[in-house]
Protein backbone atom coordinates (compact mmCIF):
# COMPACT_ATOMS: atom_id res chain seq x y z
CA UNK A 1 142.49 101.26 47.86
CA UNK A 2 142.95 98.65 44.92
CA UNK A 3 146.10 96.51 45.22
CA UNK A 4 148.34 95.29 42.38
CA UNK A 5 151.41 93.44 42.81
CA UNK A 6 153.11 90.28 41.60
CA UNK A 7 153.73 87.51 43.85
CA UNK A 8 157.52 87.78 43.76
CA UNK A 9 157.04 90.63 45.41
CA UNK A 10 155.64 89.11 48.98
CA UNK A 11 157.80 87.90 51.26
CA UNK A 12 158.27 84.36 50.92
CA UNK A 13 158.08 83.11 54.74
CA UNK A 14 159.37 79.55 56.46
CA UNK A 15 156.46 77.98 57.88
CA UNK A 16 158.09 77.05 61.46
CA UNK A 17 155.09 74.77 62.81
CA UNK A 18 155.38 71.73 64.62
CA UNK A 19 155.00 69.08 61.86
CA UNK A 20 155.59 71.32 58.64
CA UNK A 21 158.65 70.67 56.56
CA UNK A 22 159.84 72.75 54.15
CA UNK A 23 156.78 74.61 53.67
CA UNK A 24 156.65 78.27 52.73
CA UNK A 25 154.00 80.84 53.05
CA UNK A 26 153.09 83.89 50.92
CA UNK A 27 150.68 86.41 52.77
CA UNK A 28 149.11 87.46 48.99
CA UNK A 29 146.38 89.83 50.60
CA UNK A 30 145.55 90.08 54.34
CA UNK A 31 144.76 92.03 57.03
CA UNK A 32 148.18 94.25 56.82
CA UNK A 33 146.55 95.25 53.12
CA UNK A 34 142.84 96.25 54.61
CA UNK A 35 141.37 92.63 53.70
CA UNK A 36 138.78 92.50 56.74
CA UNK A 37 137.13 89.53 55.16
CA UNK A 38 139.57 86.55 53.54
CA UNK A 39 143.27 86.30 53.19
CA UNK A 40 144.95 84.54 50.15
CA UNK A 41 148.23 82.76 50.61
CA UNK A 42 150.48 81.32 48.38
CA UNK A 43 152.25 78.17 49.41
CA UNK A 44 155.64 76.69 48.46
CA UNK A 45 156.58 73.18 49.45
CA UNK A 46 159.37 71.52 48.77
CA UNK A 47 159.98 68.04 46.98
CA UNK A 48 158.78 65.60 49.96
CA UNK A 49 157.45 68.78 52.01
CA UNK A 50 154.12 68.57 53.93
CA UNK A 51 152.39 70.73 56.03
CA UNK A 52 151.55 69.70 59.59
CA UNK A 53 148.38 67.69 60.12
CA UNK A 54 146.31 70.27 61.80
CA UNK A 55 142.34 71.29 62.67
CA UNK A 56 140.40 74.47 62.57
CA UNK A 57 137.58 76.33 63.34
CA UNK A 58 137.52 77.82 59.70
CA UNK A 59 136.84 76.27 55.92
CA UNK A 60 139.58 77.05 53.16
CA UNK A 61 139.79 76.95 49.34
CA UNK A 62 142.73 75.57 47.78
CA UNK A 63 143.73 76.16 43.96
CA UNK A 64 146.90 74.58 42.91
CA UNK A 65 149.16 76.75 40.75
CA UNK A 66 152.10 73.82 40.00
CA UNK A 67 153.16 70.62 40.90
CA UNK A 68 151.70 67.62 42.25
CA UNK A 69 150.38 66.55 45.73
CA UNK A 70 148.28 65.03 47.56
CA UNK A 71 145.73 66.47 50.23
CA UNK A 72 145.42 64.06 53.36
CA UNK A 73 141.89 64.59 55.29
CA UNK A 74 140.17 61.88 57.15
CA UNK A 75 137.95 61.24 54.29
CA UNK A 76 140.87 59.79 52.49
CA UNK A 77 143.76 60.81 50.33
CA UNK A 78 142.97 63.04 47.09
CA UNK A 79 145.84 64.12 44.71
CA UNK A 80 145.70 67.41 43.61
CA UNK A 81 147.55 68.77 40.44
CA UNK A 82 147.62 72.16 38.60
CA UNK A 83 144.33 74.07 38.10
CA UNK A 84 142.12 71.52 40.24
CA UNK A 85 140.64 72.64 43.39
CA UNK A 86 139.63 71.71 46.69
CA UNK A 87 137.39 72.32 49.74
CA UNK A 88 138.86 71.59 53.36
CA UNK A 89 135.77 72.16 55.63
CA UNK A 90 136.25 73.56 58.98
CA UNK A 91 137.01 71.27 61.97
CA UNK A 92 138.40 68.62 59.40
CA UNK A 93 141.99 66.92 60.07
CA UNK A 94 144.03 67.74 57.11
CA UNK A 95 147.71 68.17 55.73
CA UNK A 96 149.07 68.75 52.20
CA UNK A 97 151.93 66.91 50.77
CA UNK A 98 154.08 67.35 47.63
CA UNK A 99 154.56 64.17 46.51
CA UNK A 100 156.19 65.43 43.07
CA UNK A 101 159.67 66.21 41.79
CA UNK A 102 159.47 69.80 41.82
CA UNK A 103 157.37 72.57 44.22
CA UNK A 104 153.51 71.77 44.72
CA UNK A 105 152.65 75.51 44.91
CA UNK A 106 149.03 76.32 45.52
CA UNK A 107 146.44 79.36 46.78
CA UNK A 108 144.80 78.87 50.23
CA UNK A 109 142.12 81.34 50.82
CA UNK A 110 140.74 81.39 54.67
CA UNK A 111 138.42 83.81 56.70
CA UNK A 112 140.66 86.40 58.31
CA UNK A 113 140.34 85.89 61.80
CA UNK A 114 140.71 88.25 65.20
């Protein structure tokens, strides 16, 4: 079944993680829409937000919708602004930081996972 909606109309979740900050989480398409292959979500962080610094087994895509950040990896720091793109390889330490005035909102697409 083809989905259409608009992204106002997903729940817009706290991200309660050790280490996160006002970040919030979109579930776009996942497994609760019969995605058995990626899941896009759509996060929101605040002005000074971050995610926590974090490593996993899987590789993720990034697209940033609107505002500015910065993407922290162990291969150094690299801003990110609307309509670039990034590529966090698995098992690579990693956090994403708003480090604008107003919400760094971007796409993360990962593998969907058992």
């Amino acid at each position: 079944m083809v989905i259409r909606k608009h992204f106002a109309e997903v729940e817009l979740e706290k991200v309660d993680m050790e280490g996160a900050t006002g970040t919030s989480i979109r579930w776009l398409i996942a497994k609760k829409d019969g995605a058995e292959n990626f899941a896009m979500r759509m996060f929101e962080l605040e002005k000074d937000a971050h995610t926590p610094e974090h490593v996993h087994e899987w590789e993720h895509e990034v697209f940033v919708l609107e505002g500015s950040g910065v993407l922290a990896t162990e291969d150094g720091d690299f801003s990110l602004n609307p309509n670039d793109f990034a590529f966090v390889p698995d098992m690579r330490l990693h956090q994403f930081r708003n480090t604008g005035d107003g919400v760094f909102k971007f796409l993360c697409v990962v593998p969907i996972k058992e």
